[in-house]
C-alpha atoms as a PDB file:
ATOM      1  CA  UNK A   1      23.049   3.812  12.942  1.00  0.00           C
ATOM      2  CA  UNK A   2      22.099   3.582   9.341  1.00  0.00           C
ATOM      3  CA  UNK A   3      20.841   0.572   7.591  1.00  0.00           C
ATOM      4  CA  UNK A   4      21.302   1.032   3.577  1.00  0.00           C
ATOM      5  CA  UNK A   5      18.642  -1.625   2.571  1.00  0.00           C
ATOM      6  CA  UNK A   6      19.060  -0.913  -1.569  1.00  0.00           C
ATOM      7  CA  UNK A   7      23.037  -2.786  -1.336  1.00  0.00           C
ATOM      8  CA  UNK A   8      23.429  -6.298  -1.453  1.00  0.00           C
ATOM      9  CA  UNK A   9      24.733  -8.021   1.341  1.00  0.00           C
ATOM     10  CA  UNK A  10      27.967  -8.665  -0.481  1.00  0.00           C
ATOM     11  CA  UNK A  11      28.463  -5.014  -1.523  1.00  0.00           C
ATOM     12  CA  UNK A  12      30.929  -2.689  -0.128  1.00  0.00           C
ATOM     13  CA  UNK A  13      29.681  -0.128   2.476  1.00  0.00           C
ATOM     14  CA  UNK A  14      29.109   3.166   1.045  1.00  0.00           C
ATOM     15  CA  UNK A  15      31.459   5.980   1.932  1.00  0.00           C
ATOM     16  CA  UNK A  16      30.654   8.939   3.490  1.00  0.00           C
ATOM     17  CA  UNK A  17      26.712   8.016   4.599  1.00  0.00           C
ATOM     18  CA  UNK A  18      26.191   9.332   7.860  1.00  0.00           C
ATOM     19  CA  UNK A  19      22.794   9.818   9.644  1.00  0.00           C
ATOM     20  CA  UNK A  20      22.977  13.772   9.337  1.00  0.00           C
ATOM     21  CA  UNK A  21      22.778  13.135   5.688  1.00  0.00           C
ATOM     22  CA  UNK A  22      19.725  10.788   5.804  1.00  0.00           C
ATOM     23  CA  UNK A  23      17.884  13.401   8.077  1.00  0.00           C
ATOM     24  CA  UNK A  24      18.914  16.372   5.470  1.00  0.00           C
ATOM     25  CA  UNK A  25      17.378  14.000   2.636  1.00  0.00           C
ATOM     26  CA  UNK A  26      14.191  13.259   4.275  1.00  0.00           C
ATOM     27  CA  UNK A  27      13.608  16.736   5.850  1.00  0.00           C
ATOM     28  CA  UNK A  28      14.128  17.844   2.338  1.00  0.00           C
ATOM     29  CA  UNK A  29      11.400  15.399   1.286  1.00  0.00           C
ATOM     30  CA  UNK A  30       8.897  16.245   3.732  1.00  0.00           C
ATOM     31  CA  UNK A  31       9.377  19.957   2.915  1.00  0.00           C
ATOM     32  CA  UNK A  32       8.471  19.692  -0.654  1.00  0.00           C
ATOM     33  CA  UNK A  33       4.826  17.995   0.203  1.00  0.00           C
ATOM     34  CA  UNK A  34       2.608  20.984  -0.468  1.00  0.00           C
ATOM     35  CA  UNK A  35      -0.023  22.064   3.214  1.00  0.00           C
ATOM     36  CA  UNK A  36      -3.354  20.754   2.475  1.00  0.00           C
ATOM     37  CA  UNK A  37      -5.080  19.656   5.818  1.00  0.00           C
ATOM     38  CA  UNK A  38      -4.494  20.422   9.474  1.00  0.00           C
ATOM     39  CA  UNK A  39      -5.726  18.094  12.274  1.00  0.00           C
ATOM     40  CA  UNK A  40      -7.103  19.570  15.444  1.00  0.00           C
ATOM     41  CA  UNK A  41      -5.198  19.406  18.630  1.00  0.00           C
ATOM     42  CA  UNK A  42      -6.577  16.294  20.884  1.00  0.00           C
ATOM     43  CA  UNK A  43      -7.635  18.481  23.843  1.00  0.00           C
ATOM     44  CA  UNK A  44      -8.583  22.264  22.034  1.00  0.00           C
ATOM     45  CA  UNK A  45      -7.774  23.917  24.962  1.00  0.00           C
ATOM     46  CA  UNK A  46      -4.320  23.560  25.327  1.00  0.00           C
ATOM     47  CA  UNK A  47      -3.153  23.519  21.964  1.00  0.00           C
ATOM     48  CA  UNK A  48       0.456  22.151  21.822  1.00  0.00           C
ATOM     49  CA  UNK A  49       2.100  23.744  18.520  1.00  0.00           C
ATOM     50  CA  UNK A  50       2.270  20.899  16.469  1.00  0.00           C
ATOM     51  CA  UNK A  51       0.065  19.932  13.284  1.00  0.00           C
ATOM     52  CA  UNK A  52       0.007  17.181  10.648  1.00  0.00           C
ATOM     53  CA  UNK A  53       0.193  18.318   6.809  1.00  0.00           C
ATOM     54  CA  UNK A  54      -1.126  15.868   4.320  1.00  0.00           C
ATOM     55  CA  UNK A  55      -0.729  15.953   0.841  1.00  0.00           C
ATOM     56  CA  UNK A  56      -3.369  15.471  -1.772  1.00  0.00           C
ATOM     57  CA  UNK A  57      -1.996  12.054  -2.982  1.00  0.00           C
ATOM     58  CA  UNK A  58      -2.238  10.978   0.751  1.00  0.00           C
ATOM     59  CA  UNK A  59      -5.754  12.194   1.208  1.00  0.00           C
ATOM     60  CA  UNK A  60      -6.945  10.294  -1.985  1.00  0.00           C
ATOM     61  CA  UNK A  61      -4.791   7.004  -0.404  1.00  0.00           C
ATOM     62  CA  UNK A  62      -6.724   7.592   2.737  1.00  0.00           C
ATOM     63  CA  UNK A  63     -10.288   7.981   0.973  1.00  0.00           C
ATOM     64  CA  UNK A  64      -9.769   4.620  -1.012  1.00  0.00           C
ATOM     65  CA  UNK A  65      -8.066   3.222   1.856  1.00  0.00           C
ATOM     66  CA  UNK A  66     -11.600   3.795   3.864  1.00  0.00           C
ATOM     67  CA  UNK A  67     -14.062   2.970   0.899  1.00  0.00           C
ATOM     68  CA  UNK A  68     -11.838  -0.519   0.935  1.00  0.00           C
ATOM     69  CA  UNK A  69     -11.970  -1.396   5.090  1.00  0.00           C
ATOM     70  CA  UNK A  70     -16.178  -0.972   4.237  1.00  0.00           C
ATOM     71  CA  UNK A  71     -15.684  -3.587   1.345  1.00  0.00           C
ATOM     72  CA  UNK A  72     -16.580  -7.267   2.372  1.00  0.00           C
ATOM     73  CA  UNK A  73     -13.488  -9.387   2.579  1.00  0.00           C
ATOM     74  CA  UNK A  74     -15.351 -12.569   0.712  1.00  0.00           C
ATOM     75  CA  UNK A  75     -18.167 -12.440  -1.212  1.00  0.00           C
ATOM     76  CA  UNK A  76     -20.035 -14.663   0.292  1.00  0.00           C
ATOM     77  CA  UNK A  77     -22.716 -15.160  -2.126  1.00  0.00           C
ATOM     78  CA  UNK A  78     -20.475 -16.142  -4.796  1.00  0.00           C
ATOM     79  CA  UNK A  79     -18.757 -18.458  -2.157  1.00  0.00           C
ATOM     80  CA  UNK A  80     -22.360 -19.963  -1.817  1.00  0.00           C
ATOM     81  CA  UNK A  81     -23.302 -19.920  -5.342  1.00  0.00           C
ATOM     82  CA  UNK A  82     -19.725 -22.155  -6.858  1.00  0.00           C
ATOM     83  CA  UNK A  83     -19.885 -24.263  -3.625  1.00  0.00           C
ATOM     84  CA  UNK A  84     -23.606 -25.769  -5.005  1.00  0.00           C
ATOM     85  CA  UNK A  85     -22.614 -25.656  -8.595  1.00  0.00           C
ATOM     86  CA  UNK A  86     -19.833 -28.084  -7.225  1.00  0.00           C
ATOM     87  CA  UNK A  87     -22.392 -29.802  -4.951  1.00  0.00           C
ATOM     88  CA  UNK A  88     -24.893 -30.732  -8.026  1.00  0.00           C
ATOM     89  CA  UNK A  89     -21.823 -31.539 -10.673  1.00  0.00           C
ATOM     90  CA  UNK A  90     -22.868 -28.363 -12.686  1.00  0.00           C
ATOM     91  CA  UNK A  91     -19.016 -26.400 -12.349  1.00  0.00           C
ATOM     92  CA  UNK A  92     -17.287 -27.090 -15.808  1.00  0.00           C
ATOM     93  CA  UNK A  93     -13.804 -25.831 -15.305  1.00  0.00           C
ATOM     94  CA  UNK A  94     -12.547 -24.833 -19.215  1.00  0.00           C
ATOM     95  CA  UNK A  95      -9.234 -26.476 -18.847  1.00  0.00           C
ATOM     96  CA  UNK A  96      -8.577 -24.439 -21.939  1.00  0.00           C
ATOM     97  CA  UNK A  97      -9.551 -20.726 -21.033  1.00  0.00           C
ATOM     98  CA  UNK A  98      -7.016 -22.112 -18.019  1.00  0.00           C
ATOM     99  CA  UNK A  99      -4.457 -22.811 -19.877  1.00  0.00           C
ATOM    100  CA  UNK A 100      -4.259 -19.222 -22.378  1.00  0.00           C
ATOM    101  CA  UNK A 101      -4.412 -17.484 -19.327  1.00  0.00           C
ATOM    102  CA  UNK A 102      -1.546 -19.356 -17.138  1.00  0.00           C
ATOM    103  CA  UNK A 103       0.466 -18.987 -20.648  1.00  0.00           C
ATOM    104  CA  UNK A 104      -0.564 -15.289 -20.629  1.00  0.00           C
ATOM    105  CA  UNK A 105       0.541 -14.902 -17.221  1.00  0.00           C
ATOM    106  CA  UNK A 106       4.013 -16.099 -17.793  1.00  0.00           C
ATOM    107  CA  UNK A 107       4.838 -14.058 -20.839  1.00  0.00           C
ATOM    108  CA  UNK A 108       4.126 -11.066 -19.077  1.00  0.00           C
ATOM    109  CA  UNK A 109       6.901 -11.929 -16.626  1.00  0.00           C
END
């Protein structure tokens, strides 16, 4: 079974989609990603045929997707440092600076 998720619900099925033709378009897809990196078998000796092939977009995902997971989630130091500002009555919010950037925000929809 296919599921065609760029149609609208109200749209007409397609004609003439069949499964064989969404394997031939993504075999065809994962054919054109060039060999860059081979992963070793789990247990080396019995090796059982099969490798993994990443591209070098994927290994530069992967790298920033690492650096990120070391990242903190919160700053907590900044967390600390607007909580007393807002303790002692010392946090001016620029109602402003607020304003031209909401505006901003919306034009660029």
């Amino acid at each position: 079974m296919v599921i065609d998720f760029s149609r609208l619900n109200s749209a007409p099925p397609l004609t003439g989609s069949t499964r064989s033709n969404a394997n031939q378009e993504a075999g065809s897809a994962t054919q054109a990603a060039p060999v860059t990196k081979k992963t070793e078998p789990a247990d080396a000796s019995t090796p059982s045929g099969e490798s993994v092939h990443l591209s070098p977009e994927a290994q530069q995902l992967q790298k920033i997707s690492d650096s990120l997971r070391d990242q903190p989630v919160v700053d907590k130091n900044r967390v600390a440092e607007l909580k007393q500002a807002i303790a002692d009555g010392s946090y001016k919010v620029d109602s402003n600076k607020i304003a031209s950037k909401l505006l901003n925000m919306e034009a660029e929809r």
